[in-house]
N, C-alpha and C. Protein backbone atom coordinates (compact mmCIF):
# COMPACT_ATOMS: atom_id res chain seq x y z
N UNK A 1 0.83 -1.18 0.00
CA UNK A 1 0.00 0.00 0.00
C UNK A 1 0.88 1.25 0.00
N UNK A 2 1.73 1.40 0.99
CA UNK A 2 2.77 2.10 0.70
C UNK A 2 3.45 2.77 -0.40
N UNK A 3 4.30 1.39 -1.06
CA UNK A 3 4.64 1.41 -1.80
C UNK A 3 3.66 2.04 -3.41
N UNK A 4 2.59 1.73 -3.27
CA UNK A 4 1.90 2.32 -4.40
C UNK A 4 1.66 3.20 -4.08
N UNK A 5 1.09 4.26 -3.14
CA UNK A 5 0.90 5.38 -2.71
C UNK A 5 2.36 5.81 -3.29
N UNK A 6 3.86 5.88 -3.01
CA UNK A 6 4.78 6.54 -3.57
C UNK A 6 4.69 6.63 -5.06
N UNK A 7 4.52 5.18 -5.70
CA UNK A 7 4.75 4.90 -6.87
C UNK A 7 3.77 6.36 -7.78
N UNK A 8 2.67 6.11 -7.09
CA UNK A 8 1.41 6.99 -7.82
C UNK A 8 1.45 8.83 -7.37
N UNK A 9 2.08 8.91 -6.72
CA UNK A 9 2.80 10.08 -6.38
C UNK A 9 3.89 10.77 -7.03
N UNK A 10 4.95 9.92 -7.63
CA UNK A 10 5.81 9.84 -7.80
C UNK A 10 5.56 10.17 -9.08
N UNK A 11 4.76 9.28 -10.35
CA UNK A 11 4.43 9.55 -11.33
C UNK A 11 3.61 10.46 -11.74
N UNK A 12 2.37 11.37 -10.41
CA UNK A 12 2.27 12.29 -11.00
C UNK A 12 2.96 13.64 -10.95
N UNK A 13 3.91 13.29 -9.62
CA UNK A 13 4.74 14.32 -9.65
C UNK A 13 5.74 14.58 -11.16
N UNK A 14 6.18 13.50 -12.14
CA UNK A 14 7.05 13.22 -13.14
C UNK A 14 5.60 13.84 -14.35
N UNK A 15 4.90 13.85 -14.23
CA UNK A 15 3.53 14.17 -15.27
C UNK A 15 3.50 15.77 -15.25
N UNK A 16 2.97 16.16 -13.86
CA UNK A 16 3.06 17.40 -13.59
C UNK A 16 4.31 18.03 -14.12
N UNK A 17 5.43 17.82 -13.94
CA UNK A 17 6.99 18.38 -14.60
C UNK A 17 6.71 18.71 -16.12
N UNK A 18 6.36 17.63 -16.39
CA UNK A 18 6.42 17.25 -17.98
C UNK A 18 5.16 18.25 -18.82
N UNK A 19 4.33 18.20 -18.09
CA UNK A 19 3.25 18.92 -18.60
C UNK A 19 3.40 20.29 -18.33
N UNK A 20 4.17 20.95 -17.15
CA UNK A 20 4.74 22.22 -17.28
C UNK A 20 5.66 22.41 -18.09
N UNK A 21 6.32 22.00 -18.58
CA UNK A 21 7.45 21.95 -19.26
C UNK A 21 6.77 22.28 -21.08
N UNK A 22 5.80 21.75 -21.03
CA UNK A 22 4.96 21.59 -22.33
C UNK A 22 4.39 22.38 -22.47
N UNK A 23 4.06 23.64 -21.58
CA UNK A 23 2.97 24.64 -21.34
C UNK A 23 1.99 24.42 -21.34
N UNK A 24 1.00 23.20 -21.05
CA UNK A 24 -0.11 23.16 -21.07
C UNK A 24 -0.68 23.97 -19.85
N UNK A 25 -1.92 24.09 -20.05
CA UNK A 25 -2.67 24.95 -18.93
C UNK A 25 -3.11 24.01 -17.72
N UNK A 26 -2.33 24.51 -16.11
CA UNK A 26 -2.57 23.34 -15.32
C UNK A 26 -3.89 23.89 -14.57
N UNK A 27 -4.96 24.98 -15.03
CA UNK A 27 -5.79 24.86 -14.26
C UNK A 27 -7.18 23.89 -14.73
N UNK A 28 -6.96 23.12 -15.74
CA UNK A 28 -8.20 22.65 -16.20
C UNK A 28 -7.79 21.23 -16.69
N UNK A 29 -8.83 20.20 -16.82
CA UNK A 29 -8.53 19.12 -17.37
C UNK A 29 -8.24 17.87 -15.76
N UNK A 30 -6.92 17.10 -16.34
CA UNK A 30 -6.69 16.33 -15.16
C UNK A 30 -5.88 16.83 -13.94
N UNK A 31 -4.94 17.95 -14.37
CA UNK A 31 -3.87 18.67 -13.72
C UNK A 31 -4.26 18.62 -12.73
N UNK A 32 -5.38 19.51 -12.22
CA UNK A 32 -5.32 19.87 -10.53
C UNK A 32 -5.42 18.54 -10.14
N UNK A 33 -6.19 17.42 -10.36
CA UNK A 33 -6.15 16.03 -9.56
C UNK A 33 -4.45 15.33 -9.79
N UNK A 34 -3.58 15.54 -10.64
CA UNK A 34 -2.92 15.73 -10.33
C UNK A 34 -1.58 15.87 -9.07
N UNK A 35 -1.95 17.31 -9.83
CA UNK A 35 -1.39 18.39 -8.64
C UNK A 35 -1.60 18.31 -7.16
N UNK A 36 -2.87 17.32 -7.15
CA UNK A 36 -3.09 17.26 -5.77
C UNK A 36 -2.83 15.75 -5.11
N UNK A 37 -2.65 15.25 -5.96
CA UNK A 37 -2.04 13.86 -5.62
C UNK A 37 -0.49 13.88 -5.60
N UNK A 38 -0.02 14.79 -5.92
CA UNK A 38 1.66 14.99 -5.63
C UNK A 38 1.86 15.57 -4.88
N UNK A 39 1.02 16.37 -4.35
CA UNK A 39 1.16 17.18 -2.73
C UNK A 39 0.86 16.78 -1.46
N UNK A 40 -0.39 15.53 -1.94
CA UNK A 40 -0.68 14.58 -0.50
C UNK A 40 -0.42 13.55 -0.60
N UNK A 41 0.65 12.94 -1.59
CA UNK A 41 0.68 11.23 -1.73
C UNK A 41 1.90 11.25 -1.13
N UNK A 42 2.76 11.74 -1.04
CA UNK A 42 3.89 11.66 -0.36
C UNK A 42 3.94 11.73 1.24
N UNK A 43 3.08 12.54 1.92
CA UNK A 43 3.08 13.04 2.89
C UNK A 43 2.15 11.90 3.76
N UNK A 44 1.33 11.35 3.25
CA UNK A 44 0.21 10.29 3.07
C UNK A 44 1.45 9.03 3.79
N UNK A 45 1.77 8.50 2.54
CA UNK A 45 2.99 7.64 2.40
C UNK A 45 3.47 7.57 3.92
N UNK A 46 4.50 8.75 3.96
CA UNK A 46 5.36 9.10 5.50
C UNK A 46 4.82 8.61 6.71
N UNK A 47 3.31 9.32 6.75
CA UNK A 47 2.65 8.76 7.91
C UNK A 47 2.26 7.12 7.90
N UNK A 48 1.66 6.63 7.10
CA UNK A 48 2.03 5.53 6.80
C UNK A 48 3.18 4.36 7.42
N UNK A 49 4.56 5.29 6.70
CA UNK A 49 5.63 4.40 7.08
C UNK A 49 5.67 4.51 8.97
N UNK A 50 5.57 5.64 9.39
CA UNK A 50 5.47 5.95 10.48
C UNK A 50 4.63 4.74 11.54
N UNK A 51 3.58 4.86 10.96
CA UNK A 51 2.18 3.85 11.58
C UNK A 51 2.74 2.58 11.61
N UNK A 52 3.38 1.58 10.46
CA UNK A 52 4.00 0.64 10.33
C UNK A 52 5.03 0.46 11.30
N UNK A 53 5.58 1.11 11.42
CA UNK A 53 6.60 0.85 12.62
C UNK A 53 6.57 0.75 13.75
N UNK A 54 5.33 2.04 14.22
CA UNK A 54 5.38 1.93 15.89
C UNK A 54 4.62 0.51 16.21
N UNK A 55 3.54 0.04 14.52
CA UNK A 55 2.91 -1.31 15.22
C UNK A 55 3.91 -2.45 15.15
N UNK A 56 4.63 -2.08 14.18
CA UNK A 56 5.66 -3.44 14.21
C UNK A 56 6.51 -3.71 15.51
N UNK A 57 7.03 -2.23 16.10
CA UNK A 57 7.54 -2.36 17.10
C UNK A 57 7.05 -2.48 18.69
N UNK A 58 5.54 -2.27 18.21
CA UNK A 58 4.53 -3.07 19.36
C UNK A 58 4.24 -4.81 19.31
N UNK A 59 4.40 -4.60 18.21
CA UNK A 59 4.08 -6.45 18.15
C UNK A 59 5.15 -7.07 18.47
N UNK A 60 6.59 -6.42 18.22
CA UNK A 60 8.09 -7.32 18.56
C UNK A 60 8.19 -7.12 19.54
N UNK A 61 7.52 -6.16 20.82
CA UNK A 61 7.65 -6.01 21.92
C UNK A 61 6.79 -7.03 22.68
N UNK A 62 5.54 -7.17 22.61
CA UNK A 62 4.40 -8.19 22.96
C UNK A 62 5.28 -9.54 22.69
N UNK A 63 5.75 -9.91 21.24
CA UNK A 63 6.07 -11.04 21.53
C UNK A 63 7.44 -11.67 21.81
N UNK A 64 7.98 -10.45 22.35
CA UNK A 64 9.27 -10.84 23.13
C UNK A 64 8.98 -10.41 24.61
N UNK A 65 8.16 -10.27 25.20
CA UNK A 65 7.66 -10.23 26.71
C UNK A 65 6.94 -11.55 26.71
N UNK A 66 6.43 -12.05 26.00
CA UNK A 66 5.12 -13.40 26.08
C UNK A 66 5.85 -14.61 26.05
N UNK A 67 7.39 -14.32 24.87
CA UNK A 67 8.47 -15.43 25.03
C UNK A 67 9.11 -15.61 26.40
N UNK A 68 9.08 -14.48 26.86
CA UNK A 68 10.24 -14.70 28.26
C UNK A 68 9.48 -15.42 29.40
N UNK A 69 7.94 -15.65 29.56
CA UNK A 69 7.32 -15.62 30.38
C UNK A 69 7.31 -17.63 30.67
């Protein structure tokens, strides 16, 4: 999930470039969806990786207290 959240971020951030670069007009069409998926897919992502960890590092904690017991 992650990982596609970057992937799809990533590419429209590389779209967005390309299409400025081309002068097309970014207020109409697909641009702003876009534009707005390269501004929250990344940030999205982060928290994400964030979330993943503190549970991973709750679960390696649980089951290294439950082993010792």
């Amino acid at each position: 999930m992650i990982a596609s959240i970057v992937g799809l971020s990533v590419i429209a951030i590389v779209a967005t470039m390309i299409g400025g670069a081309t002068g097309v007009a970014m207020g109409t069409g697909i641009w702003p969806v876009l534009l707005g998926i390269g501004y929250i897919g990344l940030p999205i992502a982060l928290l994400l990786v964030i979330v993943f960890m503190v549970v991973s590092t709750t679960r390696r904690r649980r089951l290294a207290r439950d082993g010792e017991r």
